[in-house]
C-alpha atoms as a PDB file:
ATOM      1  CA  UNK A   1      -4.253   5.363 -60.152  1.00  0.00           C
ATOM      2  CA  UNK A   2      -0.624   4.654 -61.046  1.00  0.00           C
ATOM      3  CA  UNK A   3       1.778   3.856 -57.768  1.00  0.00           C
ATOM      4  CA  UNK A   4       3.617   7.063 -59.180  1.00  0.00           C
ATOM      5  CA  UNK A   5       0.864   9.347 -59.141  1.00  0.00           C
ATOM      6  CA  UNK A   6      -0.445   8.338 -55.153  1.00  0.00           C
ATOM      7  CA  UNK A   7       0.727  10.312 -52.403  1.00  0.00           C
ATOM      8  CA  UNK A   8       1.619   8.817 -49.497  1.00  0.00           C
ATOM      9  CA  UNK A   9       0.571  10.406 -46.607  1.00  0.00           C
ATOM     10  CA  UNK A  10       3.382  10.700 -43.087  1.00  0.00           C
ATOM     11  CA  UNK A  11       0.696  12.252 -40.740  1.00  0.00           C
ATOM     12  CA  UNK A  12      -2.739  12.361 -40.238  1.00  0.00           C
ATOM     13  CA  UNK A  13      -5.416  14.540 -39.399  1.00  0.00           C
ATOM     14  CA  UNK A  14      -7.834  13.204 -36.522  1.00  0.00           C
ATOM     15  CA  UNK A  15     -11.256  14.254 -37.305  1.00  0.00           C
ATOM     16  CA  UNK A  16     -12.611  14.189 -33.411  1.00  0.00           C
ATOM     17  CA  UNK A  17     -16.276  14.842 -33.570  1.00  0.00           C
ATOM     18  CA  UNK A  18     -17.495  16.385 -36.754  1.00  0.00           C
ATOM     19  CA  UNK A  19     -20.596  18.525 -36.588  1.00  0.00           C
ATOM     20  CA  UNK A  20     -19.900  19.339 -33.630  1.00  0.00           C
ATOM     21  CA  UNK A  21     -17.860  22.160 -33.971  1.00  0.00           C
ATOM     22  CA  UNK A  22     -19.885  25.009 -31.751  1.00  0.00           C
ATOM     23  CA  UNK A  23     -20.012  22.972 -28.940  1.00  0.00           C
ATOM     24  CA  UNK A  24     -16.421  21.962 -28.640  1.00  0.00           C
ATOM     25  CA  UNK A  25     -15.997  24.389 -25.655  1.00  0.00           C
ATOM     26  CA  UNK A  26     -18.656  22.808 -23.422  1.00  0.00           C
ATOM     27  CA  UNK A  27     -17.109  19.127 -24.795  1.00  0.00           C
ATOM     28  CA  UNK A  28     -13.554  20.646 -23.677  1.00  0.00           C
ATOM     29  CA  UNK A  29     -14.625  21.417 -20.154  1.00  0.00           C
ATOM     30  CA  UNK A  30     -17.298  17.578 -19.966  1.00  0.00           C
ATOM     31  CA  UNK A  31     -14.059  15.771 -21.237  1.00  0.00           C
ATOM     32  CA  UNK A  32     -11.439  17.407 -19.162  1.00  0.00           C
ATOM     33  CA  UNK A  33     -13.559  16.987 -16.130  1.00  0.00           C
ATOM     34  CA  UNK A  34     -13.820  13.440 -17.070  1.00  0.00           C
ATOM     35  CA  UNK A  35      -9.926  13.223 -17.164  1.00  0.00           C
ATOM     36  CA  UNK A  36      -9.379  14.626 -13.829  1.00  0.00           C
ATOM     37  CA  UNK A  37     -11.885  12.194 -11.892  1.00  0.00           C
ATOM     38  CA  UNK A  38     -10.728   8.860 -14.054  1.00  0.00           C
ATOM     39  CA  UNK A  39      -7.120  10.212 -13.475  1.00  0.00           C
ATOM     40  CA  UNK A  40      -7.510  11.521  -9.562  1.00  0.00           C
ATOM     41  CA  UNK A  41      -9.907   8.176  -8.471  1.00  0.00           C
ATOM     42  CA  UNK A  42      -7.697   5.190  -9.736  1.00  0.00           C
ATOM     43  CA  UNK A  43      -4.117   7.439  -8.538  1.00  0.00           C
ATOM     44  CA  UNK A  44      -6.130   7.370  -5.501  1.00  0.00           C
ATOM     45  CA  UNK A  45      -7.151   3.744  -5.060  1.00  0.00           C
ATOM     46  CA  UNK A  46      -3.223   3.086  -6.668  1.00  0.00           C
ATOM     47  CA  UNK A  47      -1.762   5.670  -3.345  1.00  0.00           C
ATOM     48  CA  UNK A  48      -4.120   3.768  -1.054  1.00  0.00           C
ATOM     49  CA  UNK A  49      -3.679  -0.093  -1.956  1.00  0.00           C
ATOM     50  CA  UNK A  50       0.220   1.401  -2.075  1.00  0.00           C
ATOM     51  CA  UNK A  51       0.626   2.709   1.217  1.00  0.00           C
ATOM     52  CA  UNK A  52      -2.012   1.046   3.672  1.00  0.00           C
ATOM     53  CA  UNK A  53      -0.399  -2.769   4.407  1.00  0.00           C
ATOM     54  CA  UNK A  54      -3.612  -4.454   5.286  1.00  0.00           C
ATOM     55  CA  UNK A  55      -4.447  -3.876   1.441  1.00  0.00           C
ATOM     56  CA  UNK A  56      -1.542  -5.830   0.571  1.00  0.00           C
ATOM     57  CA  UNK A  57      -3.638  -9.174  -0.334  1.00  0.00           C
ATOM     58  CA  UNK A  58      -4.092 -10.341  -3.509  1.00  0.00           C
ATOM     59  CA  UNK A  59      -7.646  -9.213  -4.476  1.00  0.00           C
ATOM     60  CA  UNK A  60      -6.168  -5.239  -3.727  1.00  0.00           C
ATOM     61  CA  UNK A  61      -2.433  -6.172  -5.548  1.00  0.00           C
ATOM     62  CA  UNK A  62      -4.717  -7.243  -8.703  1.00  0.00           C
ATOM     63  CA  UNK A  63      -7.124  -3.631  -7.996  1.00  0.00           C
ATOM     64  CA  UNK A  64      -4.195  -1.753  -7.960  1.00  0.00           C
ATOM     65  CA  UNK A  65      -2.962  -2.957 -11.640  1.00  0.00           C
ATOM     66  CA  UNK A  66      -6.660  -2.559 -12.791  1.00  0.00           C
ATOM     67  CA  UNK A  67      -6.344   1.145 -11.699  1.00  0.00           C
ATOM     68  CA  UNK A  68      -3.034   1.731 -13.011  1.00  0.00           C
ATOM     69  CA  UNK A  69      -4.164   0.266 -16.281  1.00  0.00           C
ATOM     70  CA  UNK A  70      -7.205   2.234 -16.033  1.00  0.00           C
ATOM     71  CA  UNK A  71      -5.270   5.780 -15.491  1.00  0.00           C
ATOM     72  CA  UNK A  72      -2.858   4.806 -18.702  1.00  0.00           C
ATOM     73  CA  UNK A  73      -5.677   4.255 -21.333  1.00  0.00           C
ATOM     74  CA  UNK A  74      -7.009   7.305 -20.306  1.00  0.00           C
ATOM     75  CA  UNK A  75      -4.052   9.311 -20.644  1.00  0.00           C
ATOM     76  CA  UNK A  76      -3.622   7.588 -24.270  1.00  0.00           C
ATOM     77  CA  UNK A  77      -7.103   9.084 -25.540  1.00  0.00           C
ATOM     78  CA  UNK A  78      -7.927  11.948 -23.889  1.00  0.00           C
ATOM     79  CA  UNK A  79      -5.073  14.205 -24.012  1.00  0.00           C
ATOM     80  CA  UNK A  80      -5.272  14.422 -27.701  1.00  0.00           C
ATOM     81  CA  UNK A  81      -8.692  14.464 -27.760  1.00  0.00           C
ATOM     82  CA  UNK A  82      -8.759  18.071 -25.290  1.00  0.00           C
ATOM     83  CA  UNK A  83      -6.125  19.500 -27.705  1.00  0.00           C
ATOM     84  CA  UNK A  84      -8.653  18.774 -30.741  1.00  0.00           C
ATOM     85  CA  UNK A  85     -11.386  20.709 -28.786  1.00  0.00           C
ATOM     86  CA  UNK A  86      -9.613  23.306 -27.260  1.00  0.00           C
ATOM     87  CA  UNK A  87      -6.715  23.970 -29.963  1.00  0.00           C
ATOM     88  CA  UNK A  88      -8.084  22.115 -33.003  1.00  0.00           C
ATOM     89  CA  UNK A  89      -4.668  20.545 -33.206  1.00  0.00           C
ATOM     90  CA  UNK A  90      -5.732  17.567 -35.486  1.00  0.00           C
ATOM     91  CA  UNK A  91      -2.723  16.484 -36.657  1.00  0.00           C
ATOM     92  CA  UNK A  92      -0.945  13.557 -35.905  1.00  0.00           C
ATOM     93  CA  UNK A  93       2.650  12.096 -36.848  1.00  0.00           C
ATOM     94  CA  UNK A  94       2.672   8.542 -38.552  1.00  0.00           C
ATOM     95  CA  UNK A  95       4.928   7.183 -35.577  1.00  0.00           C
ATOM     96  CA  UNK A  96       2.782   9.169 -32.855  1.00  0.00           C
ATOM     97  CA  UNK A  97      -0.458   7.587 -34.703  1.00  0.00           C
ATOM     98  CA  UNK A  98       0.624   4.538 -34.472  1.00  0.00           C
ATOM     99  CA  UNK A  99       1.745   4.310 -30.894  1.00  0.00           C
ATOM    100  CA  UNK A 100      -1.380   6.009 -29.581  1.00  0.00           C
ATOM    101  CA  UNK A 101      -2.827   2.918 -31.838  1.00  0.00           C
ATOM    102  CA  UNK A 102      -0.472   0.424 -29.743  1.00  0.00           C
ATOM    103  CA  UNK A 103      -1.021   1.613 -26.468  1.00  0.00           C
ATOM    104  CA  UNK A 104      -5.388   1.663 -27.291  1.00  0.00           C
ATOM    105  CA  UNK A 105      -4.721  -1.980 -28.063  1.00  0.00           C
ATOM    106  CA  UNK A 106      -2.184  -2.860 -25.450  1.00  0.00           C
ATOM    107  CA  UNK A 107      -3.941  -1.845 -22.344  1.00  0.00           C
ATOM    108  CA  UNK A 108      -7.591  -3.058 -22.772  1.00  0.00           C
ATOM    109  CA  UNK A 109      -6.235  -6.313 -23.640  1.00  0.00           C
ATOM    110  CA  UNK A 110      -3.776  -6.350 -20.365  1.00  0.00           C
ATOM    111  CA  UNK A 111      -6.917  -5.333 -18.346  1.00  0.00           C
ATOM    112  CA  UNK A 112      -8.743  -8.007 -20.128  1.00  0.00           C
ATOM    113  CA  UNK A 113      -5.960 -10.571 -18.915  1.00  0.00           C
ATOM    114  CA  UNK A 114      -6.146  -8.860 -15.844  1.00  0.00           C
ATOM    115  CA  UNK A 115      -9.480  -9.352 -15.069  1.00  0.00           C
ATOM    116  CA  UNK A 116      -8.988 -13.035 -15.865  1.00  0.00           C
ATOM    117  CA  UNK A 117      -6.546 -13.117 -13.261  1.00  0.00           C
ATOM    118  CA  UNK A 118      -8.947 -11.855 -10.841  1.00  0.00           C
ATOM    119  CA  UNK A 119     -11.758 -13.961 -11.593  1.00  0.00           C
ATOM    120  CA  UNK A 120      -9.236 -17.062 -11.115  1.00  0.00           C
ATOM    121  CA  UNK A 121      -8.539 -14.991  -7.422  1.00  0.00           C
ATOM    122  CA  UNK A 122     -11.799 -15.437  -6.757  1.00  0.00           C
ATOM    123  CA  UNK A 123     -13.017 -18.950  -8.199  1.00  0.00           C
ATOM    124  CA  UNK A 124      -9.901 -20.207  -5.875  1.00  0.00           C
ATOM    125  CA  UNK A 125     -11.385 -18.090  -3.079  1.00  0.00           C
ATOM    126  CA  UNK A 126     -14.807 -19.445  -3.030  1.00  0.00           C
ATOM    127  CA  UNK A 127     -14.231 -23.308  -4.503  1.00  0.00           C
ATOM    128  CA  UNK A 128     -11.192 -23.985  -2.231  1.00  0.00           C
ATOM    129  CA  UNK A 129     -11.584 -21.121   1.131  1.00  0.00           C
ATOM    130  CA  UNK A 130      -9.061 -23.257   3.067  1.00  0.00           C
ATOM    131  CA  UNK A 131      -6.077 -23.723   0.875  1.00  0.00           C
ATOM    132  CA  UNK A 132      -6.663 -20.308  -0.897  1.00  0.00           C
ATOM    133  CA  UNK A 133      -3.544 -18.357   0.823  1.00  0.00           C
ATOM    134  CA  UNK A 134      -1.573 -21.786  -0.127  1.00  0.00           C
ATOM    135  CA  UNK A 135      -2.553 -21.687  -3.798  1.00  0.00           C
ATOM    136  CA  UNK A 136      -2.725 -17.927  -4.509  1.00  0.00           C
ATOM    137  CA  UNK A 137       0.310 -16.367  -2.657  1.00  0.00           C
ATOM    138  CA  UNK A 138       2.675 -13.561  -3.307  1.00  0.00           C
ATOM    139  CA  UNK A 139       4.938 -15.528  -5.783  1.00  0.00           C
ATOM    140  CA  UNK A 140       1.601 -16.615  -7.715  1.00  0.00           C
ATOM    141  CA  UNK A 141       0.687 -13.107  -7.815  1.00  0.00           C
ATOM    142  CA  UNK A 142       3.232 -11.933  -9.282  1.00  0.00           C
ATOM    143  CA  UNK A 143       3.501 -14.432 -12.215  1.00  0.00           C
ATOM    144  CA  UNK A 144      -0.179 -13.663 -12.877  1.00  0.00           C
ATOM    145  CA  UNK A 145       0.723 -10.190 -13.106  1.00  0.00           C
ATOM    146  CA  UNK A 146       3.752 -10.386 -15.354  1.00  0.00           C
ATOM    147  CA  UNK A 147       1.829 -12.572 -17.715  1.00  0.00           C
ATOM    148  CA  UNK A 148      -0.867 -10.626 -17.335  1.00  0.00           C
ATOM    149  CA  UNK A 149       1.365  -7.322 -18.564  1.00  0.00           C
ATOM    150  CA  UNK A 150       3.298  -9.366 -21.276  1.00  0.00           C
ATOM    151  CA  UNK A 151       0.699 -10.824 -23.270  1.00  0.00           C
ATOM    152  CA  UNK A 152      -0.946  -7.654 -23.366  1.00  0.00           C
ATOM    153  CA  UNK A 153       2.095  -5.790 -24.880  1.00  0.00           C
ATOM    154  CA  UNK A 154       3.299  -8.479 -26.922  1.00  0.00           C
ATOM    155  CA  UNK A 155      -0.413  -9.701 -28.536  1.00  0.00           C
ATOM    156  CA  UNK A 156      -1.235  -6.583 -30.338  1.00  0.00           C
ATOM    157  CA  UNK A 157       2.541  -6.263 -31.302  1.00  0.00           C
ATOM    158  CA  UNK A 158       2.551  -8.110 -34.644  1.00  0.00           C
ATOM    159  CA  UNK A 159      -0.551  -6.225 -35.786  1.00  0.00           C
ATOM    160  CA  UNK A 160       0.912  -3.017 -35.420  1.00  0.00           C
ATOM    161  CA  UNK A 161       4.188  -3.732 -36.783  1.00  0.00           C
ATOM    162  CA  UNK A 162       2.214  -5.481 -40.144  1.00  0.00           C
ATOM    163  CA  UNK A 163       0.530  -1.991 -40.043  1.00  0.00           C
ATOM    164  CA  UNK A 164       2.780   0.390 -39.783  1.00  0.00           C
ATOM    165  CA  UNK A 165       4.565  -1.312 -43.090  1.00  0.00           C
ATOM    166  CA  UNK A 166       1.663  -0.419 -45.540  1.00  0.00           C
ATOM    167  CA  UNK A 167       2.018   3.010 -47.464  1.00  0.00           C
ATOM    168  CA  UNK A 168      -1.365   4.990 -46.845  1.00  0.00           C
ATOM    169  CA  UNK A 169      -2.253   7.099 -49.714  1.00  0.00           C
ATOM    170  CA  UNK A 170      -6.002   6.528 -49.649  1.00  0.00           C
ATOM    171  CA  UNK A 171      -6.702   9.723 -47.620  1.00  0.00           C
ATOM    172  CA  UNK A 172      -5.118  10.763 -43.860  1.00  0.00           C
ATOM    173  CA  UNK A 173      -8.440  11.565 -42.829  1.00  0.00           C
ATOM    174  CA  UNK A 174      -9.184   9.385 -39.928  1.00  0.00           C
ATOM    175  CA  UNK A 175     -13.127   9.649 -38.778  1.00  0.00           C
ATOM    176  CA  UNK A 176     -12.389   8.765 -35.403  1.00  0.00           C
ATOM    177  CA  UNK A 177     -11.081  10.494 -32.080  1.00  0.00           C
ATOM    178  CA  UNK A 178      -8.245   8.204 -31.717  1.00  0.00           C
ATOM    179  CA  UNK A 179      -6.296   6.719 -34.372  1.00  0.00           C
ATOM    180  CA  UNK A 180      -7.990   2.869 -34.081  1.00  0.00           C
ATOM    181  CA  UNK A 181      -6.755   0.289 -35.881  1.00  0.00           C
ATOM    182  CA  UNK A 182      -9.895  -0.067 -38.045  1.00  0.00           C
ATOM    183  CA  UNK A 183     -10.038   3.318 -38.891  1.00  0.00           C
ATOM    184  CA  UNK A 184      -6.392   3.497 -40.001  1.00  0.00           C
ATOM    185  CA  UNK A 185      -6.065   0.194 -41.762  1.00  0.00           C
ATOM    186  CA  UNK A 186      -9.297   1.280 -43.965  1.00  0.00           C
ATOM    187  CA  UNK A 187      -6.530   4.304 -45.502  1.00  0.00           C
ATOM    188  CA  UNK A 188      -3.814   1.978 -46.168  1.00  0.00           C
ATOM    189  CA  UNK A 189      -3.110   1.243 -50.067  1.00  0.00           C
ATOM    190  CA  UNK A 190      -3.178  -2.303 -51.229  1.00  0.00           C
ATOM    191  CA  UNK A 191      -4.610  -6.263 -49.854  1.00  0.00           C
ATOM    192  CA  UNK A 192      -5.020  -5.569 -45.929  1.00  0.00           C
ATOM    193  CA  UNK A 193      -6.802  -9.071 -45.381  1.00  0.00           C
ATOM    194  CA  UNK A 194      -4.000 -11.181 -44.051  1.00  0.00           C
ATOM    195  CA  UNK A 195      -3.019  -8.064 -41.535  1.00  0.00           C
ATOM    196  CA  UNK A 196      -6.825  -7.890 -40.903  1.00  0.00           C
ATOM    197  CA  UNK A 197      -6.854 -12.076 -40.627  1.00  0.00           C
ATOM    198  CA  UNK A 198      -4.014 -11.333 -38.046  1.00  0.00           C
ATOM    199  CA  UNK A 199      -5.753  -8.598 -35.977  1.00  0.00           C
ATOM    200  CA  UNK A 200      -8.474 -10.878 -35.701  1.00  0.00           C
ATOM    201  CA  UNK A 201      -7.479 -13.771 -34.964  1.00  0.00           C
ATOM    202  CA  UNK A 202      -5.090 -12.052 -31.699  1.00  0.00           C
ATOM    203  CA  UNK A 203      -8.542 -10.403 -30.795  1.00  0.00           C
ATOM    204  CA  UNK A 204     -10.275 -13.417 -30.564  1.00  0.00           C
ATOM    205  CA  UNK A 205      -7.633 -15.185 -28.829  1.00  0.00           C
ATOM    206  CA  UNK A 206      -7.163 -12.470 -26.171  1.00  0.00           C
ATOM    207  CA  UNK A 207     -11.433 -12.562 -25.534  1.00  0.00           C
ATOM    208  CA  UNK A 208     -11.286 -15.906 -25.100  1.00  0.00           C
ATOM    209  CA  UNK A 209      -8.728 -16.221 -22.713  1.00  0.00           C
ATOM    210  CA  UNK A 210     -10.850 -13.478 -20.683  1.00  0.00           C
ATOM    211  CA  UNK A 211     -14.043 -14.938 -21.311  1.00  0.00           C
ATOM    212  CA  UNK A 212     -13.213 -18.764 -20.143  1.00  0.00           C
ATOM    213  CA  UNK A 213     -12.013 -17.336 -16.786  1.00  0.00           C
ATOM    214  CA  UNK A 214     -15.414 -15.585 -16.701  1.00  0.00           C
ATOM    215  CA  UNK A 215     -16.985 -18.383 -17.666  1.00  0.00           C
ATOM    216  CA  UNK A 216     -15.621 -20.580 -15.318  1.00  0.00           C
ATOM    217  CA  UNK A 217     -16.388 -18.159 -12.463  1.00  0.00           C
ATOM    218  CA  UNK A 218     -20.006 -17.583 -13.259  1.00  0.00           C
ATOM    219  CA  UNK A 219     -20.750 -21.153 -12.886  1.00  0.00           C
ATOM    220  CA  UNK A 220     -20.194 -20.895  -9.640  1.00  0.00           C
END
């Protein structure tokens, strides 16, 4: 097909859960309930670490981001997802696709971070009990946090700026509940292997920061 005859597509339609159909009701009310406690737990670990001050150490301070970071992937999936059950709105905007597709790589790579943080919190606690308050104090903390939060925006930042470049005319179909950078890439028109190269090669960098820290603590 000739670049003049393709169409190229400015929204999307989010398939959700195909065959499914007669039972989005009961998958309304399972999901929404599933919102509410993931939503209502971690606002209430992030109210308690918050306002009790003999939580304010840094094993709780680290908690709290998990939780916060836990309560902001969840409202980047399932919002849209209860819509497509309950209102079978399926559509998408490009820019709206493609920041629910930022945020779904952002966070689980700052709680990845993040739980290498708190693996180091506790390899310091156990090697070196004595001089841990020393070595991790407040001013540590908070460095560990900030990187924690900026490599986790910035790392999946040049992937979905490379994406968001392509024209997609393939089809605006995507066979997912959440517009995953996969699933979208697969619809974009023309050579997506050094984007894909990219994507990678972030992904593997942000695992094995995680995994090292793991690592390192299960030896213990």
């Amino acid at each position: 097909m000739s670049d003049s005859n393709r169409t190229l597509h400015y929204e999307f339609i989010i398939v959700g859960l195909p065959g499914l159909q007669e039972h989005y009701t009961a998958l309304f009310i399972f999901f929404l309930f599933l919102f509410l406690v993931t939503i209502l737990g971690n606002l209430l670990i992030v109210l308690l670490v918050a306002l009790d001050h003999r939580l304010h150490t840094p094993m709780y301070f680290f908690l709290w981001n998990l939780s916060l970071l836990d309560i902001l992937l969840t409202c980047t999936v399932i919002p849209k997802l209860l819509a497509i059950l309950l209102c079978r709105d399926n559509t998408i905007s490009f820019s709206g696709c493609f920041a629910q597709m930022y945020f779904f790589m952002t966070l689980p790579a700052a709680e990845g971070f993040l739980l290498a943080a708190m693996s180091y919190d506790r390899y310091t606690a156990i090697v070196k009990p004595l001089h841990y308050n020393t070595i991790i104090n407040t001013k540590v903390c908070l460095i560990m946090t900030v990187t924690v939060w900026v490599l986790g925006i910035l790392a999946p930042l040049p992937s979905i700026i490379l994406a968001s470049m392509f024209p997609y005319c393939k089809s605006n179909f995507i066979l997912h509940i959440v517009c995953d950078y996969p699933t979208v890439m697969a619809l974009a028109c023309g050579d997506i292997t050094a984007q894909a190269n990219v994507a990678l090669f972030l992904a593997m960098f942000s695992i094995y920061v995680a995994s090292m820290s793991y690592g390192r603590t299960a030896e213990l």
